[in-house]
N, C-alpha and C. Protein backbone atom coordinates (compact mmCIF):
# COMPACT_ATOMS: atom_id res chain seq x y z
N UNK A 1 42.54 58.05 58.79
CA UNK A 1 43.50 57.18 58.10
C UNK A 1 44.77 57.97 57.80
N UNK A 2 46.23 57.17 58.06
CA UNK A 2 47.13 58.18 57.81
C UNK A 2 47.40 58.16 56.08
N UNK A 3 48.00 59.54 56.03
CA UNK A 3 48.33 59.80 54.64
C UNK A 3 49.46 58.89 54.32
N UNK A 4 49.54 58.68 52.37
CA UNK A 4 50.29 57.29 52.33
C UNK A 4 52.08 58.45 52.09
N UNK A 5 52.76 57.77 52.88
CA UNK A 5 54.04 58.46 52.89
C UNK A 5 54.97 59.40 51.97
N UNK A 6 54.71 58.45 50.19
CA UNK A 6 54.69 59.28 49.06
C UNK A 6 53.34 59.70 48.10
N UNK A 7 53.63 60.53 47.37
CA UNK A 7 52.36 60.98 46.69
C UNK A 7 52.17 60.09 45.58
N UNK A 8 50.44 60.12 45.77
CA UNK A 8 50.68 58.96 44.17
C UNK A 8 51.30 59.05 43.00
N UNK A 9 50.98 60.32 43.25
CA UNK A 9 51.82 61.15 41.12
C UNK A 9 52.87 61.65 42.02
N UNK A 10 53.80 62.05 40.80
CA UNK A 10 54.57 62.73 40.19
C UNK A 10 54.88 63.06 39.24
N UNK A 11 55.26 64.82 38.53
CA UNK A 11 56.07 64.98 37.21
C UNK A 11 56.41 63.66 36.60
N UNK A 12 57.46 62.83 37.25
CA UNK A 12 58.20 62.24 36.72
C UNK A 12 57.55 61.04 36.22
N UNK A 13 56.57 60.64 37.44
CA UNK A 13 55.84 59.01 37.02
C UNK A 13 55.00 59.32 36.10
N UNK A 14 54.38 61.10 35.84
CA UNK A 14 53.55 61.24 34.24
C UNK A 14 54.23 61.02 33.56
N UNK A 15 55.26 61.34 33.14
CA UNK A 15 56.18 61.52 32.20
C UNK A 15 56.44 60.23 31.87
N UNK A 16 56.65 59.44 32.67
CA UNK A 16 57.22 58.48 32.25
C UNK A 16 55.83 57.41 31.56
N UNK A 17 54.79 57.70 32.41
CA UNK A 17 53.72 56.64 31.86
C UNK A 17 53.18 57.29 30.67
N UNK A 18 53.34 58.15 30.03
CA UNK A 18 52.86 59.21 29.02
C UNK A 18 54.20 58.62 27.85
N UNK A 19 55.45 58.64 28.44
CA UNK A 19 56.34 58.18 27.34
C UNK A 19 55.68 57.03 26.66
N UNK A 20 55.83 56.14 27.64
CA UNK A 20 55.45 54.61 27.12
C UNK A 20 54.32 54.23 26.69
N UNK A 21 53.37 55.15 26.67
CA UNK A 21 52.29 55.34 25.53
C UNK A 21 52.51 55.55 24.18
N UNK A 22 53.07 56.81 24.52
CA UNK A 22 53.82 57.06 22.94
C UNK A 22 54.47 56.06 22.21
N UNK A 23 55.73 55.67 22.96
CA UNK A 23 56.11 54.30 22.47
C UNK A 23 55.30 53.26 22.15
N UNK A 24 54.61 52.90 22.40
CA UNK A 24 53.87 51.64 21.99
C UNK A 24 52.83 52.04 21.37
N UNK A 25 51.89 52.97 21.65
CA UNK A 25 51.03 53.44 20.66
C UNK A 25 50.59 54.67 19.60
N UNK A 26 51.47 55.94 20.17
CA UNK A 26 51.30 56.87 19.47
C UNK A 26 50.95 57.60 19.73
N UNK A 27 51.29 59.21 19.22
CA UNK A 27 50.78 60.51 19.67
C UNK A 27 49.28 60.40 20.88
N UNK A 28 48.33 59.46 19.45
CA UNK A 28 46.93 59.74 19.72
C UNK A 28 46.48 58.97 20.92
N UNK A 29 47.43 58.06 21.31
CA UNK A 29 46.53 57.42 22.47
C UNK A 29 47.22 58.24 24.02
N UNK A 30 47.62 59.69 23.97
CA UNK A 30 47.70 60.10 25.53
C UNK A 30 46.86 61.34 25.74
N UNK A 31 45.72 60.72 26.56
CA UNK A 31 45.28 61.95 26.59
C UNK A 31 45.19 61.70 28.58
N UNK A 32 44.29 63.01 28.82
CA UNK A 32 44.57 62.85 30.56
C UNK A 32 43.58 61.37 31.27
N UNK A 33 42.67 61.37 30.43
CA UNK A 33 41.79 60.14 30.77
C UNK A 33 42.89 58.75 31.03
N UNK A 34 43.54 58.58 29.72
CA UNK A 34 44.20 57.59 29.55
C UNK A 34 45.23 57.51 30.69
N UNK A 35 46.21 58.11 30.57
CA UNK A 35 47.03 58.59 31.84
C UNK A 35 46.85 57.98 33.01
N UNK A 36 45.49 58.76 33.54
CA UNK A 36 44.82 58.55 34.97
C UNK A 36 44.51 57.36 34.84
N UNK A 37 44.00 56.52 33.44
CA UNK A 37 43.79 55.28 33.77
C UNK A 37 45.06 54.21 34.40
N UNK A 38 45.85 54.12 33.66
CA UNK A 38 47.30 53.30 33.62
C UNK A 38 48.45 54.16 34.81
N UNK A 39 47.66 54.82 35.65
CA UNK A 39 48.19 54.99 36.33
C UNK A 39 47.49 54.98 37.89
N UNK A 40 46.12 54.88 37.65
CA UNK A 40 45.22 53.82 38.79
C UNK A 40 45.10 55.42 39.76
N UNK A 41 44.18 56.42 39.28
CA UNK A 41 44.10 57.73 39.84
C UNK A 41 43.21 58.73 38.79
N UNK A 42 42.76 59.41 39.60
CA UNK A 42 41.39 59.82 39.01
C UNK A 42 41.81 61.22 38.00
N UNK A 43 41.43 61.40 37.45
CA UNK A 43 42.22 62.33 36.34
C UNK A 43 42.28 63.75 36.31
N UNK A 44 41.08 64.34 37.40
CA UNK A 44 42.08 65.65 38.10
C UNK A 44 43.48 65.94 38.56
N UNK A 45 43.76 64.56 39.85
CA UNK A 45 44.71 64.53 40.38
C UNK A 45 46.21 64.99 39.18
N UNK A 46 45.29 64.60 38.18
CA UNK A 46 47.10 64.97 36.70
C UNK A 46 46.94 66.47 36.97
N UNK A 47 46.72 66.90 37.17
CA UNK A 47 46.50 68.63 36.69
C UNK A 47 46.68 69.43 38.39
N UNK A 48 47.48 68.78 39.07
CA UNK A 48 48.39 69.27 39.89
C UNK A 48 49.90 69.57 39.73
N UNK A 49 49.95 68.51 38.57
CA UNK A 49 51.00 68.55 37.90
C UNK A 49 51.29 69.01 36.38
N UNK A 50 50.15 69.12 35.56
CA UNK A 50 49.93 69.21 34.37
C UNK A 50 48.74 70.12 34.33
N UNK A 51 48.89 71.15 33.47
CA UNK A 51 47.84 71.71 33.00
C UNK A 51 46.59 71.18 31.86
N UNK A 52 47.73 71.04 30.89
CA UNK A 52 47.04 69.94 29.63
C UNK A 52 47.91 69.30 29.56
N UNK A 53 47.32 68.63 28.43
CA UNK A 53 48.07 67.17 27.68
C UNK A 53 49.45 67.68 26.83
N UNK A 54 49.15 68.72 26.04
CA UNK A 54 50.56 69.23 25.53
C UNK A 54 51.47 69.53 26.67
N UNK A 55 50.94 70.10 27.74
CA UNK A 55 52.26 70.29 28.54
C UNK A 55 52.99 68.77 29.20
N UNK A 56 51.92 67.53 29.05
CA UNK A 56 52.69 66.73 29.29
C UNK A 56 53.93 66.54 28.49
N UNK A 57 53.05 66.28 26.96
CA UNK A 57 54.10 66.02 26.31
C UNK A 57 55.05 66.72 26.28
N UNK A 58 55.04 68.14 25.89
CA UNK A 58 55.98 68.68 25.80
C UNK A 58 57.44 67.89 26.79
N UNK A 59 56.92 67.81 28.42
CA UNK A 59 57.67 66.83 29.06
C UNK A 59 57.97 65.88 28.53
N UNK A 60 57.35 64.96 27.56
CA UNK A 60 57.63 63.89 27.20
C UNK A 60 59.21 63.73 26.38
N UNK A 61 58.50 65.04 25.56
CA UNK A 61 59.72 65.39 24.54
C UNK A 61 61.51 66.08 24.99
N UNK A 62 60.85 66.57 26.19
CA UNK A 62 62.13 67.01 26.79
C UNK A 62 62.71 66.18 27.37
N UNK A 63 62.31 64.81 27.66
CA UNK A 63 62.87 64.33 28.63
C UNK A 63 63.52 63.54 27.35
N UNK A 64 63.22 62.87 26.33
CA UNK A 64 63.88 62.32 24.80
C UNK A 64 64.97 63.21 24.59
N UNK A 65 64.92 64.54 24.26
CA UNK A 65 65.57 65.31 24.21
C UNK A 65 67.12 65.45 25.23
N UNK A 66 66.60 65.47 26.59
CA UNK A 66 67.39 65.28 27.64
C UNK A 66 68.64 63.92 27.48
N UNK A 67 68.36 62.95 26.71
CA UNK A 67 69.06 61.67 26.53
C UNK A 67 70.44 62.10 25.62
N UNK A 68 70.37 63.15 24.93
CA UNK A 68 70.91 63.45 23.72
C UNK A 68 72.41 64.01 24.55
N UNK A 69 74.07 63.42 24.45
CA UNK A 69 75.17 63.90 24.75
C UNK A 69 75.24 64.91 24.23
N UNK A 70 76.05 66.24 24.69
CA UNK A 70 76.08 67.60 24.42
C UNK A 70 77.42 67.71 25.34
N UNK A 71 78.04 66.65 25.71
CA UNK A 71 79.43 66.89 26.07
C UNK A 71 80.59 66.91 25.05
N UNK A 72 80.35 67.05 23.56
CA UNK A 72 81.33 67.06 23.02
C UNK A 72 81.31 68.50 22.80
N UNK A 73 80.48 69.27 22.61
CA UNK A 73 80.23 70.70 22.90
C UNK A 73 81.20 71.34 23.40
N UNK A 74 81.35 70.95 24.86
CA UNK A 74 82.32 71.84 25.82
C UNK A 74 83.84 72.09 25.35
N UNK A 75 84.19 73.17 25.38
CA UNK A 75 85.44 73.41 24.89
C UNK A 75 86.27 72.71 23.73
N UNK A 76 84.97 72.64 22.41
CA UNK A 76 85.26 72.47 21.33
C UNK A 76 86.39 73.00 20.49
N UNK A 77 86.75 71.98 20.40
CA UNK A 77 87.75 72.69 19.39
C UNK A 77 88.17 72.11 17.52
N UNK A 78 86.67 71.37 17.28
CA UNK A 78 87.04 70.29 15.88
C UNK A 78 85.49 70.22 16.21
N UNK A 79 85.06 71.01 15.13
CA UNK A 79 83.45 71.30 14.82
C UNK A 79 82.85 70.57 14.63
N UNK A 80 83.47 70.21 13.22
CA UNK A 80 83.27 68.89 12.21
C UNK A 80 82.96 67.28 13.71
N UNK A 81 83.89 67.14 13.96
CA UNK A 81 83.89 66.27 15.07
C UNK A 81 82.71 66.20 15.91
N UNK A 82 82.30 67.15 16.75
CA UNK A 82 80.94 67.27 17.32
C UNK A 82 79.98 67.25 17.14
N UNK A 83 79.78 67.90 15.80
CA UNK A 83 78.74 67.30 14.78
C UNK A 83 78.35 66.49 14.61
N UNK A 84 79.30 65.47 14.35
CA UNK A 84 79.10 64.21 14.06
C UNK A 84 79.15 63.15 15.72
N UNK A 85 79.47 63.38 16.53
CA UNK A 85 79.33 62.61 17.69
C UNK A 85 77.95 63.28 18.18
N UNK A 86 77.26 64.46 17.71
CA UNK A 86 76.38 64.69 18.20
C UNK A 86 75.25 64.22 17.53
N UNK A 87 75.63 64.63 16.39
CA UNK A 87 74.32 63.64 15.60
C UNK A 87 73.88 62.48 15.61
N UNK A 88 74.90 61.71 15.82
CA UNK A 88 74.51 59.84 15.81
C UNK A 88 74.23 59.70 17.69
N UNK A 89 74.66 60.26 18.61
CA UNK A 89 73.51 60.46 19.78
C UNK A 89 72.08 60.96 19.70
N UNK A 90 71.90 61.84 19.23
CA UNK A 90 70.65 62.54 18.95
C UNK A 90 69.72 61.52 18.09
N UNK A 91 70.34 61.07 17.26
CA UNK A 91 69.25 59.97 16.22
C UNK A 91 69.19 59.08 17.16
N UNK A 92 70.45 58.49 17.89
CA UNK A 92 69.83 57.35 18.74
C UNK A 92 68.90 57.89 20.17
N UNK A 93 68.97 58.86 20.01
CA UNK A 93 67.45 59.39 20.90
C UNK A 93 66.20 59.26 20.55
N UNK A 94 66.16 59.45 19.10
CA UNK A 94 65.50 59.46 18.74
C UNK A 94 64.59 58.15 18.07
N UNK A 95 65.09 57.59 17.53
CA UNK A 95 65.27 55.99 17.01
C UNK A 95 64.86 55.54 18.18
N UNK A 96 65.12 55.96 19.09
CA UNK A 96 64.41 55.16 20.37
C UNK A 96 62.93 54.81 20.92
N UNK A 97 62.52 56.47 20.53
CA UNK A 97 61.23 56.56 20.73
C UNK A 97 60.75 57.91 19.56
N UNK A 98 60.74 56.89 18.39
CA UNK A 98 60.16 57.61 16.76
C UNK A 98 59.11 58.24 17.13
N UNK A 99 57.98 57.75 17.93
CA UNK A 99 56.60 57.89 18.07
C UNK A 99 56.55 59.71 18.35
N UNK A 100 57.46 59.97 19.28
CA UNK A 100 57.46 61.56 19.79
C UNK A 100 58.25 62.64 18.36
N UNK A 101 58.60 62.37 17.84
CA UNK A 101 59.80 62.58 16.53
C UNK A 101 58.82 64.18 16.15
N UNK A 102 57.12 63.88 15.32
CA UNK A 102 56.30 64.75 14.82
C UNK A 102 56.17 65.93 15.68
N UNK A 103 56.11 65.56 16.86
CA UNK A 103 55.74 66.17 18.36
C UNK A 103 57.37 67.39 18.18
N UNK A 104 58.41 66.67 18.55
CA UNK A 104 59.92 67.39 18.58
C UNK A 104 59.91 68.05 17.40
N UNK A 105 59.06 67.72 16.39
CA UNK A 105 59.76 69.08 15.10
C UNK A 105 58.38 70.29 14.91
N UNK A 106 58.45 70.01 15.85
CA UNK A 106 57.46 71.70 16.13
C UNK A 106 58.74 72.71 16.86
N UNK A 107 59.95 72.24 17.13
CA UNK A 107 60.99 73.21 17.65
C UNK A 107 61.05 73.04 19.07
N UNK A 108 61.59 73.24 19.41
CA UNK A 108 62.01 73.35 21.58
C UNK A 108 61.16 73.99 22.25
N UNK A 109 60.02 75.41 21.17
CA UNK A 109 59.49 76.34 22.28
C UNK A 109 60.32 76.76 23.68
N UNK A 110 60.01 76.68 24.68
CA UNK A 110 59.75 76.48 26.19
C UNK A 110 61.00 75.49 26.68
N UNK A 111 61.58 74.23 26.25
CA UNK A 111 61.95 72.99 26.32
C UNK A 111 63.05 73.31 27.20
N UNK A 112 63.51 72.77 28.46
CA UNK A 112 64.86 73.51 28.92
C UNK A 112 65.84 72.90 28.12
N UNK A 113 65.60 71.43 27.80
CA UNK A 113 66.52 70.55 27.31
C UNK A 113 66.90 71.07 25.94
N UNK A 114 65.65 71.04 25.35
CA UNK A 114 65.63 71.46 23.61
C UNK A 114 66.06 72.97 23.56
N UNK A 115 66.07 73.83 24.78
CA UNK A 115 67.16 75.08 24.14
C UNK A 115 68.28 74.74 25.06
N UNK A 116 68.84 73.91 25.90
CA UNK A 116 70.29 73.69 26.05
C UNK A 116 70.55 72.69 24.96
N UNK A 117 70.15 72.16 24.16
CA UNK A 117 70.41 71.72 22.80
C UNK A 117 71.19 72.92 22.08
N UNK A 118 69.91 73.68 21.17
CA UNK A 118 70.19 74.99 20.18
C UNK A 118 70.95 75.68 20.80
N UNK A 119 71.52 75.92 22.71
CA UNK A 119 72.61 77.01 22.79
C UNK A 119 73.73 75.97 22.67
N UNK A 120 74.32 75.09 22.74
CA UNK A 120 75.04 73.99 22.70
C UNK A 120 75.82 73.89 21.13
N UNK A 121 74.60 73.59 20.43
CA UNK A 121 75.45 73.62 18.92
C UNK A 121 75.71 74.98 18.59
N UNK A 122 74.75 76.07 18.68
CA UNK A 122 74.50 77.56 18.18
C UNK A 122 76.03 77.82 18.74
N UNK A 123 76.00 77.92 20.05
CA UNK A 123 77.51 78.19 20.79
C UNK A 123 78.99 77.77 20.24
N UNK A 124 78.57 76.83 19.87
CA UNK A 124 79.93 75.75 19.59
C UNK A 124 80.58 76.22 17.91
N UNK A 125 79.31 76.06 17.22
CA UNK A 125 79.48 76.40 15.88
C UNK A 125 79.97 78.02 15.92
N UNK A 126 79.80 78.94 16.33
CA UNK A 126 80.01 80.72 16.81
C UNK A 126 81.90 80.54 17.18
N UNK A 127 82.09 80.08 18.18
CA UNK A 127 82.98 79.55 18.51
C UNK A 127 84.69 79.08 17.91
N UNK A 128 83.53 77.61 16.92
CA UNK A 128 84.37 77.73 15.99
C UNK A 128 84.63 78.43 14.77
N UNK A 129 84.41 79.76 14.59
CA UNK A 129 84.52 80.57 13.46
C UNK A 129 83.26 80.70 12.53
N UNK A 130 82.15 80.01 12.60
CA UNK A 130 81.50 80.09 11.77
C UNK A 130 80.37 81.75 11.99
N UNK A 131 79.84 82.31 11.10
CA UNK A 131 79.00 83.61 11.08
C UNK A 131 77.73 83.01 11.88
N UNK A 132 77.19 83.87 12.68
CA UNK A 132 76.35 83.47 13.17
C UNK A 132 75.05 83.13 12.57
N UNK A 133 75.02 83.66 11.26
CA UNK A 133 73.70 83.59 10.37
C UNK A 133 74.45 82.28 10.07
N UNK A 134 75.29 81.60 9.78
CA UNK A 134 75.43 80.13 9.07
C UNK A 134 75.55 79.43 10.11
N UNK A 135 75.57 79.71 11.54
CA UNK A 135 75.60 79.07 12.47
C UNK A 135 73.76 78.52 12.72
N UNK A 136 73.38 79.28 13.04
CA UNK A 136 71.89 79.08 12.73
C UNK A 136 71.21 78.12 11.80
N UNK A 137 71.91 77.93 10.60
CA UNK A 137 71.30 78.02 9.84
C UNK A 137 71.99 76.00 9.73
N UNK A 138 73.25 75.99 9.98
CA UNK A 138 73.72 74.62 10.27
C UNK A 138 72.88 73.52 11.67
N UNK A 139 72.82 74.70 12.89
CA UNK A 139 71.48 73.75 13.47
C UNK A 139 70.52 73.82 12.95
N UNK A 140 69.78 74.41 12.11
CA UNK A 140 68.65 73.88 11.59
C UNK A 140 68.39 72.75 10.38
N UNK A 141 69.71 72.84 9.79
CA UNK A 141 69.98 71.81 8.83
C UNK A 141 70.24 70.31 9.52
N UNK A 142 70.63 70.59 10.71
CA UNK A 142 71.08 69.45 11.53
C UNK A 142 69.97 68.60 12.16
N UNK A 143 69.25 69.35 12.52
CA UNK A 143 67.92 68.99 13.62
C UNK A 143 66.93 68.50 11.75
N UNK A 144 66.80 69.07 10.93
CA UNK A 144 66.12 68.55 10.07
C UNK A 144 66.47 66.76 9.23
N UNK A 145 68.06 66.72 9.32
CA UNK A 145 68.47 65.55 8.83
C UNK A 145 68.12 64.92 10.22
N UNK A 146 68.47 64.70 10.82
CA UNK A 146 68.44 63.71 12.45
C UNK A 146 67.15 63.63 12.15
N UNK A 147 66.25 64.25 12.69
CA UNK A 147 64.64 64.15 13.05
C UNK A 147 64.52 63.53 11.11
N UNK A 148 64.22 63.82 10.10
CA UNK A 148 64.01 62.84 9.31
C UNK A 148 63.91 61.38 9.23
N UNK A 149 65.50 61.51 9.45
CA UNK A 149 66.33 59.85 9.47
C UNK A 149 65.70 59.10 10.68
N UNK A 150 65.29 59.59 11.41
CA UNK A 150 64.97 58.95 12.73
C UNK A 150 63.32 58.93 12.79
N UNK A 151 62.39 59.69 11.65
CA UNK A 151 61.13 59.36 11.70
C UNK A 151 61.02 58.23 11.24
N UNK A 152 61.62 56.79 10.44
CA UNK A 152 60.93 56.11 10.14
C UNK A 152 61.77 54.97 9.13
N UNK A 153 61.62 54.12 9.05
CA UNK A 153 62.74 53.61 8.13
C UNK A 153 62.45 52.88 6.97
N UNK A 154 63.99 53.69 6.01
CA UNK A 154 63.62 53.30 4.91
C UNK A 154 63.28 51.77 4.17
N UNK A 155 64.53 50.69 5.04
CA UNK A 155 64.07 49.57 4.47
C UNK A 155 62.56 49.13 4.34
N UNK A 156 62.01 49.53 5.87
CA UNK A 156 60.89 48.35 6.15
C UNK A 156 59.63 48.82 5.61
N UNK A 157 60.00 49.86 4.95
CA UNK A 157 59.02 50.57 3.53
C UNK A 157 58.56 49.13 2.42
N UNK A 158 59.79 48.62 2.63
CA UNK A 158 59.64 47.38 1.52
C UNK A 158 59.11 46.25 2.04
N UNK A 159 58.42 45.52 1.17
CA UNK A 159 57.71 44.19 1.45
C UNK A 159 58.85 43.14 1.04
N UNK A 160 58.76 42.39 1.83
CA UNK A 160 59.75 41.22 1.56
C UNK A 160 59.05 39.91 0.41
N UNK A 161 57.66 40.28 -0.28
CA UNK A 161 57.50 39.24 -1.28
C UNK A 161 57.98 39.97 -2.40
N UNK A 162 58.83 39.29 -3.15
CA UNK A 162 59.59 38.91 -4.53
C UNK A 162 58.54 39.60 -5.43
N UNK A 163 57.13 39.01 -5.28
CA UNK A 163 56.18 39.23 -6.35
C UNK A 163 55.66 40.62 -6.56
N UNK A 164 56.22 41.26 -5.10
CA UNK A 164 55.51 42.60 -5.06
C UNK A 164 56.19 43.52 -6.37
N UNK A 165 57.06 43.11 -6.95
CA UNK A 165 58.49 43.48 -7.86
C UNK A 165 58.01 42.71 -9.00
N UNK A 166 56.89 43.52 -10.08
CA UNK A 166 56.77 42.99 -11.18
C UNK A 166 58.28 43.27 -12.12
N UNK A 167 58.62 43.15 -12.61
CA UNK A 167 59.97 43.00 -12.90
C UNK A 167 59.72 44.54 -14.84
N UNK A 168 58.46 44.03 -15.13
CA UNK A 168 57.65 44.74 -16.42
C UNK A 168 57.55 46.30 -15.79
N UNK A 169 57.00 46.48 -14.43
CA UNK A 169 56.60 47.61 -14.41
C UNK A 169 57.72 48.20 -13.37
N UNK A 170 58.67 47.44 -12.39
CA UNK A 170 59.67 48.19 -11.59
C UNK A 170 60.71 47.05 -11.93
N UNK A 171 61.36 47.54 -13.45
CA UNK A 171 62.81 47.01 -13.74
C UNK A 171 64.16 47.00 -12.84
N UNK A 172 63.99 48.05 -11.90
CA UNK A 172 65.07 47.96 -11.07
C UNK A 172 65.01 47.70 -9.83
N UNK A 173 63.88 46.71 -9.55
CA UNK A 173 63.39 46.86 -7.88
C UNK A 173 63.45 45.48 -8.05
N UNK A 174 64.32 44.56 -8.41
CA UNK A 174 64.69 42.76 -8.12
C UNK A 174 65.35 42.06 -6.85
N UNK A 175 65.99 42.88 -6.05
CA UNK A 175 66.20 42.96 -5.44
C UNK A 175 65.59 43.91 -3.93
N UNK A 176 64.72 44.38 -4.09
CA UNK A 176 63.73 45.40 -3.44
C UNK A 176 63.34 44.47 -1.93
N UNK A 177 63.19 43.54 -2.43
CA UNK A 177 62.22 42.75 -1.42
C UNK A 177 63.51 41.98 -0.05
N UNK A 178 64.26 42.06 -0.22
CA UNK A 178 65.78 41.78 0.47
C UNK A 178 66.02 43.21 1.17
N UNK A 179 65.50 44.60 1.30
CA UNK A 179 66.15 45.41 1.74
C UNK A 179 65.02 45.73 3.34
N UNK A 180 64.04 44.84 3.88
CA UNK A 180 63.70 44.48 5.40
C UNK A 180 64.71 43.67 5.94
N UNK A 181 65.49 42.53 5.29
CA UNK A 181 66.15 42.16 5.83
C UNK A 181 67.52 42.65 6.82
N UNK A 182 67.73 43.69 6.01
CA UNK A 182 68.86 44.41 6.26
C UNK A 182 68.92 45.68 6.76
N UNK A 183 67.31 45.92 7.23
CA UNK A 183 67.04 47.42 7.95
C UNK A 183 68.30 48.37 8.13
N UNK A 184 68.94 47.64 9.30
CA UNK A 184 70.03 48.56 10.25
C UNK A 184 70.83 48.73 9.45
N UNK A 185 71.40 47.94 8.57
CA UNK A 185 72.23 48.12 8.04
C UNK A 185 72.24 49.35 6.77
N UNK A 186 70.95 48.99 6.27
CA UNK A 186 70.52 50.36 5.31
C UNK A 186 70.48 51.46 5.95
N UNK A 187 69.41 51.52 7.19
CA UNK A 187 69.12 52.49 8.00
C UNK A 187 70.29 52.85 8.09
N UNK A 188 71.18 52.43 8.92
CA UNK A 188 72.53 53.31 9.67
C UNK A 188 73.11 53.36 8.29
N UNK A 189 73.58 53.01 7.23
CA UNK A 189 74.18 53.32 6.30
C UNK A 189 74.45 54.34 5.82
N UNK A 190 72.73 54.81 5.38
CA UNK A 190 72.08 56.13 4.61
C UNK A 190 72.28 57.28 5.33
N UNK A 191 72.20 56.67 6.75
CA UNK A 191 72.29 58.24 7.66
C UNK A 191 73.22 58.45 8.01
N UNK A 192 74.92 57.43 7.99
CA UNK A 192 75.76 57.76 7.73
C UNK A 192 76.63 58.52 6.48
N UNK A 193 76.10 57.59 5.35
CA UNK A 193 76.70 58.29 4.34
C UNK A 193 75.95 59.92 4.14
N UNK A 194 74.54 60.48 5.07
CA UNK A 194 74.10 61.65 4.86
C UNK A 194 75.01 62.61 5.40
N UNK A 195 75.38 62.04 6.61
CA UNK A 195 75.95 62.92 7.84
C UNK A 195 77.26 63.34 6.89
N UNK A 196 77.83 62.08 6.50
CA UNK A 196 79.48 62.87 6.37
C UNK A 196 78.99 63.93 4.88
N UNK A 197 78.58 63.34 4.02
CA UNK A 197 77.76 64.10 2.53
C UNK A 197 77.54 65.33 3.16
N UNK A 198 77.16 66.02 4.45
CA UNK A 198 76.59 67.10 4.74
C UNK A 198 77.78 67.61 5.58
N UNK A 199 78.48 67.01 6.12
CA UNK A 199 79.90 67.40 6.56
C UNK A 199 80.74 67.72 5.44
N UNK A 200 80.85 67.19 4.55
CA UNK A 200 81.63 67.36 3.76
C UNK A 200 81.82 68.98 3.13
N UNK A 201 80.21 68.93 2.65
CA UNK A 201 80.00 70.20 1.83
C UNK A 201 80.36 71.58 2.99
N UNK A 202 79.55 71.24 4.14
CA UNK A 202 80.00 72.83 5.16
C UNK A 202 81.36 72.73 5.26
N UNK A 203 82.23 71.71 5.02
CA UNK A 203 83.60 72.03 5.19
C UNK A 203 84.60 72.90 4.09
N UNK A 204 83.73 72.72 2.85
CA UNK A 204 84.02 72.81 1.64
C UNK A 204 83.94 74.73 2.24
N UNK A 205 82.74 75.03 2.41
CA UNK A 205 82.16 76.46 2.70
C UNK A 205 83.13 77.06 3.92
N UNK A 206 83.44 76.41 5.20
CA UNK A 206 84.24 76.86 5.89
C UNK A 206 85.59 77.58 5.68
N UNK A 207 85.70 78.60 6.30
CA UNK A 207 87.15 79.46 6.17
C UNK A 207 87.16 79.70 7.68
N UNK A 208 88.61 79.40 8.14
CA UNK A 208 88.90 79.91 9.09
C UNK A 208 89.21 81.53 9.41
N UNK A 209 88.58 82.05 10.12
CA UNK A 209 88.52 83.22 10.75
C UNK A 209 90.14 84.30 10.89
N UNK A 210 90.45 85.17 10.00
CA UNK A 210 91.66 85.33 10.19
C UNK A 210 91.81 86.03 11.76
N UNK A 211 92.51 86.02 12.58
CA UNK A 211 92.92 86.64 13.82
C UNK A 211 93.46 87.87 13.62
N UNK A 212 93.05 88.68 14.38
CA UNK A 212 94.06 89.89 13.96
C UNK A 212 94.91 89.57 15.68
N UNK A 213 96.51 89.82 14.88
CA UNK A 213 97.22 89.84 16.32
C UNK A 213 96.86 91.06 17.59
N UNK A 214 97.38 90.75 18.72
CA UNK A 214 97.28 91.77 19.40
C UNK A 214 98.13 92.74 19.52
N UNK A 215 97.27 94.35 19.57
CA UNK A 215 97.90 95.36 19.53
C UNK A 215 98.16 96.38 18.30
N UNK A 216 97.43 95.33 17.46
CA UNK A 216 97.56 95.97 15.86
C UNK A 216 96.04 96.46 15.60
């Protein structure tokens, strides 16, 4: 019988059927069994491509990661600026597919994507004048607000019955039950008003770098 022209797997078709697990169900439902199932192939065949299941994910996560713009980076010149065009990409990476979020804050390890991330901001922030110990120390503050804001949201914490709001025991929660309605709007709100709140203050801390002229 001739061989079928492409291979059944690929990197890419794990990756991708491993994402959309995550998405819809969660860390816990990818393992190699599962995989091989929803992908109609016997579950060695993964481990031509995959060693274990973390190394899928790990793919999983890089490839989330991979979505994230890092072109404002290049020949920066307005910190503050990139920051902020980078952050509200990165959450919407994330916001996309929450499910991988726990997985991504174990750090990049290995990740090609997730350290052309950290050399990207690390670089940029160096760049623009900042010490490299506060450079560091601003991507890590960065990657901690994003990955937060993007694990989970605050409105839909709330129940939309009225009654859940005894009025005796949560005097200020009368309005509580109105804030599912308005998810995005809270959501993007909060993580706007965080972003600039956290812009604000490193700007406060920033000094520009005096130059010494040349020749002196």
């Amino acid at each position: 019988m001739a061989r079928p022209r492409k291979p059944l797997l690929s990197r890419a078709g794990i990756v991708a059927a491993a994402l959309a697990l995550v998405d819809t169900e969660g860390l816990a439902a990818v393992s190699t069994r599962r995989l091989a199932a929803e992908l109609g192939v016997s579950g060695p065949s993964l481990y031509n491509h995959f060693h274990t299941k973390d190394e899928i994910l790990d793919a999983v996560a890089d490839t989330v990661v991979g979505e994230v713009d890092l072109s404002m980076f290049e020949g920066c010149t307005d910190w503050r600026a990139a920051l902020t065009a980078w952050a509200r990409s990165y959450r919407a990476a994330l916001t996309a597919h929450p499910n991988i979020v726990p997985f991504l804050a174990q750090g990049p390890g290995r990740r090609p994507a997730g350290l052309r991330m950290a050399d990207a901001v690390f670089g940029a922030m160096v760049e623009a004048g900042w010490p490299v110990a506060d450079a560091t120390l601003i991507g890590a503050m960065m990657r901690y607000f994003v990955a937060g804001s993007a694990l989970g949201s605050f409105a839909r914490g709330f129940v939309g019955d009225p009654a859940a709001y005894d009025p005796s025991a949560y005097p200020h929660l009368g309005q509580a039950h109105l804030l599912p309605e308005h998810q995005q709007r809270v959501d993007e709100g909060a993580f706007e008003m965080g972003l600039t709140a956290l812009l604000d203050g490193l700007a406060v801390r920033f000094v520009t770098p005096t130059r010494v002229p040349e020749g002196d």
